[in-house]
C-alpha atoms as a PDB file:
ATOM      1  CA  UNK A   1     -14.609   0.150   2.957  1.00  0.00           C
ATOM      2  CA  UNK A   2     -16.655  -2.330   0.892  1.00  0.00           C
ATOM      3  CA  UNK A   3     -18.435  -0.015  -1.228  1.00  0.00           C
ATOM      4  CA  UNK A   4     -15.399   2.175  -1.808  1.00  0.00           C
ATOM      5  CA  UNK A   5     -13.428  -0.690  -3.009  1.00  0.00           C
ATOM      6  CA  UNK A   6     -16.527  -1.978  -5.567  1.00  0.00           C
ATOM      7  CA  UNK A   7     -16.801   1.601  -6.394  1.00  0.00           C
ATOM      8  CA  UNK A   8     -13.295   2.187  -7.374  1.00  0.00           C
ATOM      9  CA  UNK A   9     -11.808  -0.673  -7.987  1.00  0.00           C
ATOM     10  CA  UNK A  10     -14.320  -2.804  -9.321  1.00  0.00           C
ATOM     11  CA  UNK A  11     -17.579  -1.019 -10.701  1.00  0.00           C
ATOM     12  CA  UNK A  12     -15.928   2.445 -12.002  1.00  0.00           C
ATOM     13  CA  UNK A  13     -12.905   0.414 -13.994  1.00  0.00           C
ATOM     14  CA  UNK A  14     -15.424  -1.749 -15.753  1.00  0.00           C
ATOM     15  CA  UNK A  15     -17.752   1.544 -16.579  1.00  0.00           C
ATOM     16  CA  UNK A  16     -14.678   2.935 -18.383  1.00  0.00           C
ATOM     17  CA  UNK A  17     -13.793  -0.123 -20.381  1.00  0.00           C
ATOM     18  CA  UNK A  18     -17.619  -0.366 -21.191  1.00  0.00           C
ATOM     19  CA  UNK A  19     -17.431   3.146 -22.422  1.00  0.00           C
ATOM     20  CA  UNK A  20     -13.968   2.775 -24.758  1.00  0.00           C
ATOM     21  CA  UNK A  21     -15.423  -0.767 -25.874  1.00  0.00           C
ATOM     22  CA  UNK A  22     -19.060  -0.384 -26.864  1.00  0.00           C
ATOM     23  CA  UNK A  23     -19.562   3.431 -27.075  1.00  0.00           C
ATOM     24  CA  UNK A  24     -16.127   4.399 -29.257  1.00  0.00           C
ATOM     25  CA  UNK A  25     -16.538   8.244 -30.090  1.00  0.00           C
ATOM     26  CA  UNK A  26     -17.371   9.272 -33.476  1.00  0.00           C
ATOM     27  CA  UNK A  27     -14.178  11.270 -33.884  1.00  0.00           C
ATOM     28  CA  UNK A  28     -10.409  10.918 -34.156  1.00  0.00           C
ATOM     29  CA  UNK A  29      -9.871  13.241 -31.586  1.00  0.00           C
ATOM     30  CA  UNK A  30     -12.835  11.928 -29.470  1.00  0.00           C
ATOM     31  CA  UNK A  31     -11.571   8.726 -29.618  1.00  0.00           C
ATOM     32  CA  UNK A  32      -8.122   9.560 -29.083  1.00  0.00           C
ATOM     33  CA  UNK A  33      -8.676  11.473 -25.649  1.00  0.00           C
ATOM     34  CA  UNK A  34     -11.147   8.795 -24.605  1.00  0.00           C
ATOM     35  CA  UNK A  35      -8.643   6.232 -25.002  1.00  0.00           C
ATOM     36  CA  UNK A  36      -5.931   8.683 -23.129  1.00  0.00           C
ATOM     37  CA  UNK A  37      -8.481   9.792 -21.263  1.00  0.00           C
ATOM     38  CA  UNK A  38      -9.327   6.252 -19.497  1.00  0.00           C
ATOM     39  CA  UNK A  39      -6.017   5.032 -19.919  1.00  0.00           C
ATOM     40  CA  UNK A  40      -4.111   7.187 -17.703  1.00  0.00           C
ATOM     41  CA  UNK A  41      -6.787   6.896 -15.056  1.00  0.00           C
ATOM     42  CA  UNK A  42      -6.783   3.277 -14.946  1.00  0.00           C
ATOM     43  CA  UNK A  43      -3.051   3.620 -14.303  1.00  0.00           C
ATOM     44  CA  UNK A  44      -3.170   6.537 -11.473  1.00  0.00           C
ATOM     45  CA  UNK A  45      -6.252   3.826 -10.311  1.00  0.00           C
ATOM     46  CA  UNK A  46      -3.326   0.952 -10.116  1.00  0.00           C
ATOM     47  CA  UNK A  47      -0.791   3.036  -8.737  1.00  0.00           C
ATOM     48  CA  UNK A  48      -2.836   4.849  -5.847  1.00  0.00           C
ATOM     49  CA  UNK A  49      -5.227   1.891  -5.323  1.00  0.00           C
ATOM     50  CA  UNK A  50      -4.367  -0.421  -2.364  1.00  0.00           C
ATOM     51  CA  UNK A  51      -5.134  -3.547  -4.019  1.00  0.00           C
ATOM     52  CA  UNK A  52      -4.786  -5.984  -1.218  1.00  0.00           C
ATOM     53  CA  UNK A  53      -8.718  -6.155  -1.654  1.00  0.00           C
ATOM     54  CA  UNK A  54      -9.952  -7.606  -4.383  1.00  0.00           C
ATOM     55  CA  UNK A  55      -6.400  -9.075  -5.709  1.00  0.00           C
ATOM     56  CA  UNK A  56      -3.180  -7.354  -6.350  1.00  0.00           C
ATOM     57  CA  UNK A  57      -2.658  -8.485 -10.313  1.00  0.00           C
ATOM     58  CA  UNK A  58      -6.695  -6.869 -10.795  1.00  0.00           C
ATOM     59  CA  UNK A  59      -5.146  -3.700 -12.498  1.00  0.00           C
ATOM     60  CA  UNK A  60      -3.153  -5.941 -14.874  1.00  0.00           C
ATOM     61  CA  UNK A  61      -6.361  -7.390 -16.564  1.00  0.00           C
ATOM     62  CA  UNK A  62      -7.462  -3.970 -16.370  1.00  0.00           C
ATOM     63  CA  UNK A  63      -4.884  -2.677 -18.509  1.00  0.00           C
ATOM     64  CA  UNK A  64      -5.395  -5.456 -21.049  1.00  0.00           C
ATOM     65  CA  UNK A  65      -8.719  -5.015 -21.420  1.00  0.00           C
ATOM     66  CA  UNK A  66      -7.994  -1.305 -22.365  1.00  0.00           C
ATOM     67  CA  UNK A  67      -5.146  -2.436 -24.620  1.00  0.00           C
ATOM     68  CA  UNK A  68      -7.688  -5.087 -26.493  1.00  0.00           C
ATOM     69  CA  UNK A  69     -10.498  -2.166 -26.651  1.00  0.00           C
ATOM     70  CA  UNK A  70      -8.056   0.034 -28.163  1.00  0.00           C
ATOM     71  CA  UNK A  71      -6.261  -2.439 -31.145  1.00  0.00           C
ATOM     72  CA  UNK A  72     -10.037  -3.701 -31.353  1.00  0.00           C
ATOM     73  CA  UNK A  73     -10.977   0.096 -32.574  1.00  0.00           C
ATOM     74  CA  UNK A  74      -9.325   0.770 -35.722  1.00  0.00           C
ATOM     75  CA  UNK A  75     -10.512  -3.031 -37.154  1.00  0.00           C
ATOM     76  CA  UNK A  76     -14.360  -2.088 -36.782  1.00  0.00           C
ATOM     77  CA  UNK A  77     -14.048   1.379 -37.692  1.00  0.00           C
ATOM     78  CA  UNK A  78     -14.071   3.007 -40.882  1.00  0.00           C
ATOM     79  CA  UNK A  79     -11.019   5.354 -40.206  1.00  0.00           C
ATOM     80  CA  UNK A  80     -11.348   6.712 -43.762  1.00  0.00           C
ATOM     81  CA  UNK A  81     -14.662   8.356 -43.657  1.00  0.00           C
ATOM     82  CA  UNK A  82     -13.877   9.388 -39.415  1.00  0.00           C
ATOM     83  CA  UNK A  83     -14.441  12.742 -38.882  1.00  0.00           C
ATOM     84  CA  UNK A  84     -11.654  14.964 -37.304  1.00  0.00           C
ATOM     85  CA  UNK A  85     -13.616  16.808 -34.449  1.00  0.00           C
ATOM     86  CA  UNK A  86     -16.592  15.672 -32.429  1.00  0.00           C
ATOM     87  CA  UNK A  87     -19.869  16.528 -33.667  1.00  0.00           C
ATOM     88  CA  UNK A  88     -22.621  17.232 -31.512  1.00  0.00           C
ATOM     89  CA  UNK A  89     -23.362  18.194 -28.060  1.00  0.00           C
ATOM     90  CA  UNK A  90     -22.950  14.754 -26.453  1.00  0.00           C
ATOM     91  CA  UNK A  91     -19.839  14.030 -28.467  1.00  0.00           C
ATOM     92  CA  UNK A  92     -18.386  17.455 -27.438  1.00  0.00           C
ATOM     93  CA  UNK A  93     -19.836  16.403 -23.458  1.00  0.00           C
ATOM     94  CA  UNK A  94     -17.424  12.971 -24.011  1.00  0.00           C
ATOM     95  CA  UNK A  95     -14.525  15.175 -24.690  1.00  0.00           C
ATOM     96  CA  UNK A  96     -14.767  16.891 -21.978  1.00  0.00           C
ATOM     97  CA  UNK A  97     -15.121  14.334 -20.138  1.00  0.00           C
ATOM     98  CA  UNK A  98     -12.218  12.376 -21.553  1.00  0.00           C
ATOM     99  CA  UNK A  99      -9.954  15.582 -20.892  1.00  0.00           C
ATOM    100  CA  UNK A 100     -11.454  15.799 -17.264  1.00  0.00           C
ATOM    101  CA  UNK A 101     -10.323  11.836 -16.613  1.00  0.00           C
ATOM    102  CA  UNK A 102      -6.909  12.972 -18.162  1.00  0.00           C
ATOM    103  CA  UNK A 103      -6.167  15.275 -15.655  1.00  0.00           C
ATOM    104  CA  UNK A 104      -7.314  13.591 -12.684  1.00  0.00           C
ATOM    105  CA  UNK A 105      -5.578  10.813 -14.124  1.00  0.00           C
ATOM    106  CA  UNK A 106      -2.500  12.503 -14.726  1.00  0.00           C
ATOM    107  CA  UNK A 107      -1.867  14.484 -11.659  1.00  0.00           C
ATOM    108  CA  UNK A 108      -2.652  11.229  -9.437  1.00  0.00           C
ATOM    109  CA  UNK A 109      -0.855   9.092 -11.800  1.00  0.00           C
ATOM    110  CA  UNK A 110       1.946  11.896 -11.590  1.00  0.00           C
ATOM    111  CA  UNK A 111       2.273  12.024  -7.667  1.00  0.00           C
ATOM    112  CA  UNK A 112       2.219   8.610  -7.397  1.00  0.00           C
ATOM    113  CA  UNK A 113       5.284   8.029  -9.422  1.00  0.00           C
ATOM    114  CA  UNK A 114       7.101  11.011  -7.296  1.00  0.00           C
ATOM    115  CA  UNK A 115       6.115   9.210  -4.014  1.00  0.00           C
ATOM    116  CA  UNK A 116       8.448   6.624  -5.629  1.00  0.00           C
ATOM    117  CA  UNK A 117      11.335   8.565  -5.299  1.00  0.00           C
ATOM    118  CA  UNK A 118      13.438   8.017  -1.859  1.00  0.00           C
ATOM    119  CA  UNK A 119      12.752  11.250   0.677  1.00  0.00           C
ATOM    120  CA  UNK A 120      14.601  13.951   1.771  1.00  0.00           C
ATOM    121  CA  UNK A 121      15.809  12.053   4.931  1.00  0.00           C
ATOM    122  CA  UNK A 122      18.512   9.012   5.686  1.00  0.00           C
ATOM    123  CA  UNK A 123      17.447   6.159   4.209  1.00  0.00           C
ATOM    124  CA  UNK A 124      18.326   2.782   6.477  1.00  0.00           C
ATOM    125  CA  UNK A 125      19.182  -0.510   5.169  1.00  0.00           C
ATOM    126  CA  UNK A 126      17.655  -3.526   6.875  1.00  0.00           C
ATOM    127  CA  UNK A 127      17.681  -7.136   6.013  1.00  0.00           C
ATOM    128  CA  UNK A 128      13.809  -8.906   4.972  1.00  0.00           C
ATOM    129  CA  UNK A 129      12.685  -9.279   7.807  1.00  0.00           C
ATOM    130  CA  UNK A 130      10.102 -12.245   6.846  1.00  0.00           C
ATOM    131  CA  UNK A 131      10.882 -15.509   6.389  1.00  0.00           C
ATOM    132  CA  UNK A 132       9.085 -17.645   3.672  1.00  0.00           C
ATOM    133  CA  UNK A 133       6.220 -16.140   1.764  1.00  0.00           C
ATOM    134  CA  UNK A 134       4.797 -13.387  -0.694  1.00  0.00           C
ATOM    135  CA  UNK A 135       4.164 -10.043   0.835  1.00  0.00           C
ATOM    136  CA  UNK A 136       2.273  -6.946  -0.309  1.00  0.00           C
ATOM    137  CA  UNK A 137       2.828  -3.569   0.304  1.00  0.00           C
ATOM    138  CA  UNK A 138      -0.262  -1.540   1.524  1.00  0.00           C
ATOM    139  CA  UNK A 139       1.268   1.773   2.973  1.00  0.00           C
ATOM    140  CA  UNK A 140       4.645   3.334   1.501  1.00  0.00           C
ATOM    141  CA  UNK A 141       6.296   5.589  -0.331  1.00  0.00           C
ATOM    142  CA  UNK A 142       7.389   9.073   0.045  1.00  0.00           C
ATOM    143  CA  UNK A 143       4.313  11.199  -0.309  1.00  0.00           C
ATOM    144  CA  UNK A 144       0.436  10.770   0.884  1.00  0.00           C
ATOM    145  CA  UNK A 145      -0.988   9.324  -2.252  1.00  0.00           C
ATOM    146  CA  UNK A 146       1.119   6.202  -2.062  1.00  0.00           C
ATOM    147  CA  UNK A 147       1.622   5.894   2.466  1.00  0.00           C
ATOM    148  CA  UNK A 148      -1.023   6.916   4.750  1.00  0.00           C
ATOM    149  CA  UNK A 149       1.283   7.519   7.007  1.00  0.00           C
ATOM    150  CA  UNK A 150       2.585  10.754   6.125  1.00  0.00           C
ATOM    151  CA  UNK A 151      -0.016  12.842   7.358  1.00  0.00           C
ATOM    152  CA  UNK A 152       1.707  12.177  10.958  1.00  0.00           C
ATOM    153  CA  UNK A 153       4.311  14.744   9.656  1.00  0.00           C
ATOM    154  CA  UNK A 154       1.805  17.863  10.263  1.00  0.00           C
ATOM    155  CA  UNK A 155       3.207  19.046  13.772  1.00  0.00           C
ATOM    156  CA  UNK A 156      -0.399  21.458  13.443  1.00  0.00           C
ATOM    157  CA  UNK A 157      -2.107  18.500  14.747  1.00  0.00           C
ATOM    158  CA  UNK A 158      -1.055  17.435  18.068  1.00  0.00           C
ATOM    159  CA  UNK A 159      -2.080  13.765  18.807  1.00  0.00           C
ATOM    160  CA  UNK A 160       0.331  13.434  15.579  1.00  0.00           C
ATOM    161  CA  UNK A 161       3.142  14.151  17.022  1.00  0.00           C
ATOM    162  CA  UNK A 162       2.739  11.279  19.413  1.00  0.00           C
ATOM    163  CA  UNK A 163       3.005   9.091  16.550  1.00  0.00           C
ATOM    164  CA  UNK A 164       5.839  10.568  14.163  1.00  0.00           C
ATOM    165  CA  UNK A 165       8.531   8.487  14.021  1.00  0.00           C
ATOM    166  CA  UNK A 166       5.957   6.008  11.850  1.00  0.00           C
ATOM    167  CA  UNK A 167       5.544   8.856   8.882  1.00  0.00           C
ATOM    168  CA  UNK A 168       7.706   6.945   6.649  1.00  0.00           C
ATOM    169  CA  UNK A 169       6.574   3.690   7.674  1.00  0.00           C
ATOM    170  CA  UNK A 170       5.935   0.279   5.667  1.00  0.00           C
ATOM    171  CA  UNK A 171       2.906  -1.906   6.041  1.00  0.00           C
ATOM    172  CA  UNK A 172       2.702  -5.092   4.428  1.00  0.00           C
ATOM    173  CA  UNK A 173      -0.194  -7.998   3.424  1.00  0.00           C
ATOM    174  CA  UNK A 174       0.453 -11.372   3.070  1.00  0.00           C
ATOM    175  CA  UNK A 175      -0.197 -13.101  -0.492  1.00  0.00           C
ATOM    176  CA  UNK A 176      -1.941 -16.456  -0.735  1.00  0.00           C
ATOM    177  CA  UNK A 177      -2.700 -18.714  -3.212  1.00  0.00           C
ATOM    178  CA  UNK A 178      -3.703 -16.784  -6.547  1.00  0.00           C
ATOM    179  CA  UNK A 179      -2.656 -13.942  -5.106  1.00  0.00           C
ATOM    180  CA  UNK A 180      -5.729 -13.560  -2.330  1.00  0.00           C
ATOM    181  CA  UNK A 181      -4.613 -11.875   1.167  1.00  0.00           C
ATOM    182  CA  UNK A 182      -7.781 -13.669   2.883  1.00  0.00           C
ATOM    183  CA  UNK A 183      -9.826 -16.604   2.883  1.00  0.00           C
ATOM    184  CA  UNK A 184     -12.910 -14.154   1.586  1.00  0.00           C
ATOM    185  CA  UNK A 185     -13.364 -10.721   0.999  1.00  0.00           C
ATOM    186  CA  UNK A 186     -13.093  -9.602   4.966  1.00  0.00           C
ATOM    187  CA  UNK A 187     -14.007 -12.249   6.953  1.00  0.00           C
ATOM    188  CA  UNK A 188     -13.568 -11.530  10.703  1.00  0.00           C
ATOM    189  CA  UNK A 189     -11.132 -14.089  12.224  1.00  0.00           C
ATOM    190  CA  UNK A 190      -7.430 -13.264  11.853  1.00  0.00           C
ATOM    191  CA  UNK A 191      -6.333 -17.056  10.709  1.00  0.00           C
ATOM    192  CA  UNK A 192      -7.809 -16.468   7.775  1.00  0.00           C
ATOM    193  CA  UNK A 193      -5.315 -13.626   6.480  1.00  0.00           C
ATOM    194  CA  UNK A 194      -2.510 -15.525   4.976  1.00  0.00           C
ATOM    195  CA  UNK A 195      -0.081 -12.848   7.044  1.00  0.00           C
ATOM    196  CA  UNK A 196      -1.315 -14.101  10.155  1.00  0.00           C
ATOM    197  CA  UNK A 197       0.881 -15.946  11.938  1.00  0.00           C
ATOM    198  CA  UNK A 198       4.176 -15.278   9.502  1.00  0.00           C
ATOM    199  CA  UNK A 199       7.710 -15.387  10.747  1.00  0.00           C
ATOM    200  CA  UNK A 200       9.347 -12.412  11.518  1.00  0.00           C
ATOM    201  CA  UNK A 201      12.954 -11.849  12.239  1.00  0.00           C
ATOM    202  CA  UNK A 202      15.710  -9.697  13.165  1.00  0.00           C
ATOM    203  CA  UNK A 203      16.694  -7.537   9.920  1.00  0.00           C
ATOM    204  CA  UNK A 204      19.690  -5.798  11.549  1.00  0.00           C
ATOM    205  CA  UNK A 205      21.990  -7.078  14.576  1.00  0.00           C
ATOM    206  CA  UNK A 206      20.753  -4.996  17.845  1.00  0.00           C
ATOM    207  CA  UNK A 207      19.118  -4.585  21.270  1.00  0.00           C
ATOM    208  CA  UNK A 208      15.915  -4.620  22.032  1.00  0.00           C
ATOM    209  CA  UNK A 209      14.655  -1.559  24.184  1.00  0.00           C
ATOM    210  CA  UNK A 210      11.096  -2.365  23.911  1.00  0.00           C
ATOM    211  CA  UNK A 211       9.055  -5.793  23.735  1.00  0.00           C
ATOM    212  CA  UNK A 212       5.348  -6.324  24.558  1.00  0.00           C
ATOM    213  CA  UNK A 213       3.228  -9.855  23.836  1.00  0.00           C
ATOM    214  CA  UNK A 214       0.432  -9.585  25.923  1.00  0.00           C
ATOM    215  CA  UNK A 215      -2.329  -7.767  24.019  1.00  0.00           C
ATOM    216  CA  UNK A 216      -5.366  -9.549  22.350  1.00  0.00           C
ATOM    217  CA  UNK A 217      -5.411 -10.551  18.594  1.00  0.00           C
ATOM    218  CA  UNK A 218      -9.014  -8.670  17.781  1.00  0.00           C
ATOM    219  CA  UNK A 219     -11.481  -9.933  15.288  1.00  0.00           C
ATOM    220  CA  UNK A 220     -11.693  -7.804  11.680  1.00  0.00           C
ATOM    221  CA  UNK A 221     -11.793  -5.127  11.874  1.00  0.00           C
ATOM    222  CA  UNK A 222     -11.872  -4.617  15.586  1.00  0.00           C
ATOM    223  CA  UNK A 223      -8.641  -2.262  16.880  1.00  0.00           C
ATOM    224  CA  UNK A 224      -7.272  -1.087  19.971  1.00  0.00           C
ATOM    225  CA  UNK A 225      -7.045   2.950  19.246  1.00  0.00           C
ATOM    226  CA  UNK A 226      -5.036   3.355  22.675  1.00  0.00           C
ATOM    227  CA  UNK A 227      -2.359   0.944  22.284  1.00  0.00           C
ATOM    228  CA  UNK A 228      -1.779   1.381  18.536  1.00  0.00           C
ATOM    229  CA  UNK A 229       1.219  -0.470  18.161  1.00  0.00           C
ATOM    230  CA  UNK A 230      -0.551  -3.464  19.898  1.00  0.00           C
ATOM    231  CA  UNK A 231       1.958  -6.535  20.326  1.00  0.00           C
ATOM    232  CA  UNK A 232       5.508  -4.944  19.316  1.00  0.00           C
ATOM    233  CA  UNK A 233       8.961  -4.975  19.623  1.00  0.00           C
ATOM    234  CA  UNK A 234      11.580  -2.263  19.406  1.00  0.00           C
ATOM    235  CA  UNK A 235      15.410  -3.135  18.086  1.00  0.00           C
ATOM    236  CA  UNK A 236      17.765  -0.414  18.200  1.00  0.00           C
ATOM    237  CA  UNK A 237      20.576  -0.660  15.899  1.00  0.00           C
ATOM    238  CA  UNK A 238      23.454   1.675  16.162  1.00  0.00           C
ATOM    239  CA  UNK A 239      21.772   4.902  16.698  1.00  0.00           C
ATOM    240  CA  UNK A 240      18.560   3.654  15.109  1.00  0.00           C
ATOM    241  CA  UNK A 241      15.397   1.886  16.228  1.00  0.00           C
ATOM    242  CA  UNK A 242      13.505  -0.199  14.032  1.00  0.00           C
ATOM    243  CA  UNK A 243       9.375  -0.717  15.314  1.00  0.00           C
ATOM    244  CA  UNK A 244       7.507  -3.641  14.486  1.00  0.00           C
ATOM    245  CA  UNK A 245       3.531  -3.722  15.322  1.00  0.00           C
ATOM    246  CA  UNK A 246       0.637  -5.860  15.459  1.00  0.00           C
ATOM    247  CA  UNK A 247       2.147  -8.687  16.336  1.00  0.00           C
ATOM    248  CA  UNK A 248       0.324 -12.280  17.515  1.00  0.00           C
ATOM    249  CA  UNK A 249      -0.245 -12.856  21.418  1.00  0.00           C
ATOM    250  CA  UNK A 250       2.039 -14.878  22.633  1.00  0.00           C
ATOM    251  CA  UNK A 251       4.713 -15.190  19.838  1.00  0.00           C
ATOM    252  CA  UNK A 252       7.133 -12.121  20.960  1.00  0.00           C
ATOM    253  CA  UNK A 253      10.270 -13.693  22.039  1.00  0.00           C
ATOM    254  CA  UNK A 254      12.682 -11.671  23.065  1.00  0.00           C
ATOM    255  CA  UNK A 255      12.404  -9.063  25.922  1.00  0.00           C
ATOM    256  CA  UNK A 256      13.591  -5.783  26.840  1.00  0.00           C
ATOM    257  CA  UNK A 257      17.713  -5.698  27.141  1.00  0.00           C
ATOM    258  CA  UNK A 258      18.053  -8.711  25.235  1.00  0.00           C
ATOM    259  CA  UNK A 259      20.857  -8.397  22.383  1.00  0.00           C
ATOM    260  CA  UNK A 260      19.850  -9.798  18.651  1.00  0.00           C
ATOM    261  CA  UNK A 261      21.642 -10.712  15.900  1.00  0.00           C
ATOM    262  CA  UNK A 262      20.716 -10.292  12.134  1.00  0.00           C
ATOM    263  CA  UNK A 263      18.403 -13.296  11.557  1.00  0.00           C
ATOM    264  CA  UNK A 264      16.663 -13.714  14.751  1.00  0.00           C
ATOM    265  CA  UNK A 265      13.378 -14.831  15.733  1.00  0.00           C
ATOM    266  CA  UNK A 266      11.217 -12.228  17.254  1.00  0.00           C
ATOM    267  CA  UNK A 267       8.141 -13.071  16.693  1.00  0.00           C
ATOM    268  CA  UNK A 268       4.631 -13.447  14.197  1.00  0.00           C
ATOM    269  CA  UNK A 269       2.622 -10.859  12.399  1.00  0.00           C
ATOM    270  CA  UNK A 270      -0.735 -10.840  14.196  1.00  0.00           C
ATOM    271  CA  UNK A 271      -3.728  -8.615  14.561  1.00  0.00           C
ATOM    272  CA  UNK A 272      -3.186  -6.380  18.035  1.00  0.00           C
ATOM    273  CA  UNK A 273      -3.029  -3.033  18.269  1.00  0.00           C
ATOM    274  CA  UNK A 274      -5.336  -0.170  16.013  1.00  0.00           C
ATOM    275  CA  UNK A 275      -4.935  -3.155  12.790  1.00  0.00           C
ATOM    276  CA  UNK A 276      -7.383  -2.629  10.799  1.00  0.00           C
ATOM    277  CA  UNK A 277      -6.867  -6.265  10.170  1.00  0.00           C
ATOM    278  CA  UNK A 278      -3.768  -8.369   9.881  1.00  0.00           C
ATOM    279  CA  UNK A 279      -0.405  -7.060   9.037  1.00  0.00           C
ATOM    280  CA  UNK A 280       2.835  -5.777   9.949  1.00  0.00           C
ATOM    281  CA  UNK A 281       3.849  -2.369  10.463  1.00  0.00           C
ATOM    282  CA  UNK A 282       7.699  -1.330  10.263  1.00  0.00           C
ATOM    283  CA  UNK A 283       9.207   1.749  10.902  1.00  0.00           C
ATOM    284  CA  UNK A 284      12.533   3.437  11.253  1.00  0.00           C
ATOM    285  CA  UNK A 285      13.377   6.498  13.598  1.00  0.00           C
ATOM    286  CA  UNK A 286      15.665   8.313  15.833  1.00  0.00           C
ATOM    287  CA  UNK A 287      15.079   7.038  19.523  1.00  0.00           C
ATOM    288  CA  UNK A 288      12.763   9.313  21.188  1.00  0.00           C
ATOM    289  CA  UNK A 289      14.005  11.747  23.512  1.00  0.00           C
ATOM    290  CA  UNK A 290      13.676  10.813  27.674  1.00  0.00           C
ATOM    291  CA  UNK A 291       9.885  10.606  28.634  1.00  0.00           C
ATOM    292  CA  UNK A 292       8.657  10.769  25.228  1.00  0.00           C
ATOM    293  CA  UNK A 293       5.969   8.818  23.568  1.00  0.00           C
ATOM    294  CA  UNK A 294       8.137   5.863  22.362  1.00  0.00           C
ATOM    295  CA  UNK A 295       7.335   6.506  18.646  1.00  0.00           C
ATOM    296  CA  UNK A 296       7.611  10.154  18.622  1.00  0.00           C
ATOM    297  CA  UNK A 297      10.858  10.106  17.186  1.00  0.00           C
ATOM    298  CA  UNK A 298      12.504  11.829  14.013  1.00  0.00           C
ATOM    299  CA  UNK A 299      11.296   9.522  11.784  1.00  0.00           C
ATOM    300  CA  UNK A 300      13.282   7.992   9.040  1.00  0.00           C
ATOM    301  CA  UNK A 301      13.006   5.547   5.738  1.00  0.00           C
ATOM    302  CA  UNK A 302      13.629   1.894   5.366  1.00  0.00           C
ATOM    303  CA  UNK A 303      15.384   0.319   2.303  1.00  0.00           C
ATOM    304  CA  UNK A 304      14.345  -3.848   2.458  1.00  0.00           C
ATOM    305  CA  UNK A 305      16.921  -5.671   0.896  1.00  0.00           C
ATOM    306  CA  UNK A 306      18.219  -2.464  -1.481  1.00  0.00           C
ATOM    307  CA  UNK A 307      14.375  -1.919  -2.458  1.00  0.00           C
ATOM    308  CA  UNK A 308      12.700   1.575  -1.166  1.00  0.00           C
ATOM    309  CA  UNK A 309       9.035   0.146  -1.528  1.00  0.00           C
ATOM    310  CA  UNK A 310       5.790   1.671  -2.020  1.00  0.00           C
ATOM    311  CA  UNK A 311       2.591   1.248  -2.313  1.00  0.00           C
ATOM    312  CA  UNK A 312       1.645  -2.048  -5.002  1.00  0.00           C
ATOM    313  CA  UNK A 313       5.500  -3.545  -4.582  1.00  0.00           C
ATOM    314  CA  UNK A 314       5.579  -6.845  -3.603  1.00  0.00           C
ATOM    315  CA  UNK A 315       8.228  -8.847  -1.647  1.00  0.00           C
ATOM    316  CA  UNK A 316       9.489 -12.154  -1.315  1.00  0.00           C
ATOM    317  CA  UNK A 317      10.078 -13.684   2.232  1.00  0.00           C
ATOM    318  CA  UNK A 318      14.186 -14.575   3.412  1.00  0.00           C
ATOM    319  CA  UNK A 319      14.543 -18.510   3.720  1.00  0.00           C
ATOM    320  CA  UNK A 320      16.613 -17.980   7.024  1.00  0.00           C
END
């Protein structure tokens, strides 16, 4: 996980801006797709990025870096005497390679904005279920660039369908100060995540059918891959459950049977369960059908407070 993230979000960013800042191309063209080129992959890099880790406003700088590079260009460059077309291998090699980041750029950059728009299934409307903070969203969104989540759609694979009623599911990081999820880049114990240990309440009057505290809160990035959900509770309301995971030993407090209403405590966001390290999961299905896996039901998407969120959005916390 470490290297990817320096890789892609750190090391390969910087490269670019290098490239568009120090090594301009000799042509109007050249320059034009490198600038393109770059920009549009720095913003399919912000949109499909999960940038819990380093810091969530990184791609900002990012993109104002690229804007200074590219207002910088025409003040040390003698636009007059610029050729049209690239001249030379190597300046032909940087157009292609400027077209190449276009297109990766663009399609990414392209699917990510489509995994904005709400899917082809009933949307629910819950209360925030938080209570005071800044929250993150690592997982959502209506396709498989923007929520990891999706892939639990492909009845091929059978474990999958174990697990389906989470396909449209929302995961969410807590924010710190400046913006940091963690004490450090991945330290181990859960305390230091500033999730750990948030409220979380009742977004929709209900019953609980399902309710578990009992699990272990695992050190980073230790996970339970049999009980995935870890510490959870399950609120049906109407005709629709609503699945909360990984919560904190010990804080779940409501049990199976008990009735809810809109606002009520049920418990903190933890580290149980197949976490990869703190957060909360929250999902929306059908109830499964008698003797079913408990999450294998038709799955269906959350609206928080009006907001369909995906991957990058961030979310304030209810004062309830």
């Amino acid at each position: 996980m470490t290297a990817t993230v320096l890789t892609f979000q750190v090391l390969l960013p910087l490269t670019l801006l290098a490239w568009l800042a120090f090594l301009p191309a000799g042509s109007l063209v050249g320059f034009v797709m490198q600038a393109a080129g770059i920009g549009i992959f720095l913003f399919a890099l912000a949109k499909v990025g999960q940038w819990a880790v380093p810091v969530w406003w990184l791609p900002l700088v990012y993109g104002a870096l690229w804007l200074v590079a590219l207002v910088a260009w025409p003040l040390k460059s003698n636009l007059a005497g610029l050729p049209l077309l690239p001249s030379g291998l190597s300046a032909w090699l940087f157009l292609a390679l400027s077209i190449l980041l276009f297109g990766i750029g663009g399609w990414f950059g392209t699917r990510a904005l489509i995994g904005r728009s709400e899917p082809p299934v009933e949307v629910i409307d819950i209360e925030n279920p938080f209570g005071p903070g800044r929250y993150l969203v690592g997982n959502g969104g209506s396709n498989a660039v923007v929520n990891a989540h999706m892939k639990t759609l492909d009845a091929s694979i059978e474990r999958f369908r174990r697990w389906r009623g989470q396909s449209y599911a929302v995961d969410f990081f807590g924010l710190g100060p400046f913006g940091l999820r963690a004490k450090g880049w991945r330290p181990t114990e859960p305390s230091a995540y500033a999730i750990f240990g948030a409220a979380l309440h009742a977004p929709c009057a209900g019953e609980v059918v399902a309710a578990e505290g009992g699990m272990p809160d695992f050190l980073v990035p230790e996970q339970d891959q049999v009980n995935r959900l870890g510490n959870h509770v399950i609120l049906r309301c109407d005709d629709v459950e609503i699945v909360f995971a990984h919560l904190q030993k010990g804080s779940v407090r409501v049990s199976s049977g008990d009735s809810v209403a809109t606002g009520d405590r049920l418990g903190e966001i933890g580290n149980s369960g197949a976490s990869t390290e703190p957060h909360l999961h929250i999902h929306a299905q059908r109830p499964a059908p008698a003797g079913a896996p408990p999450i294998s039901g038709e799955p269906l998407a959350l609206r928080i407070d009006g907001r369909f969120l995906v991957r990058g959005d961030r979310l304030t916390g209810h004062n309830w």
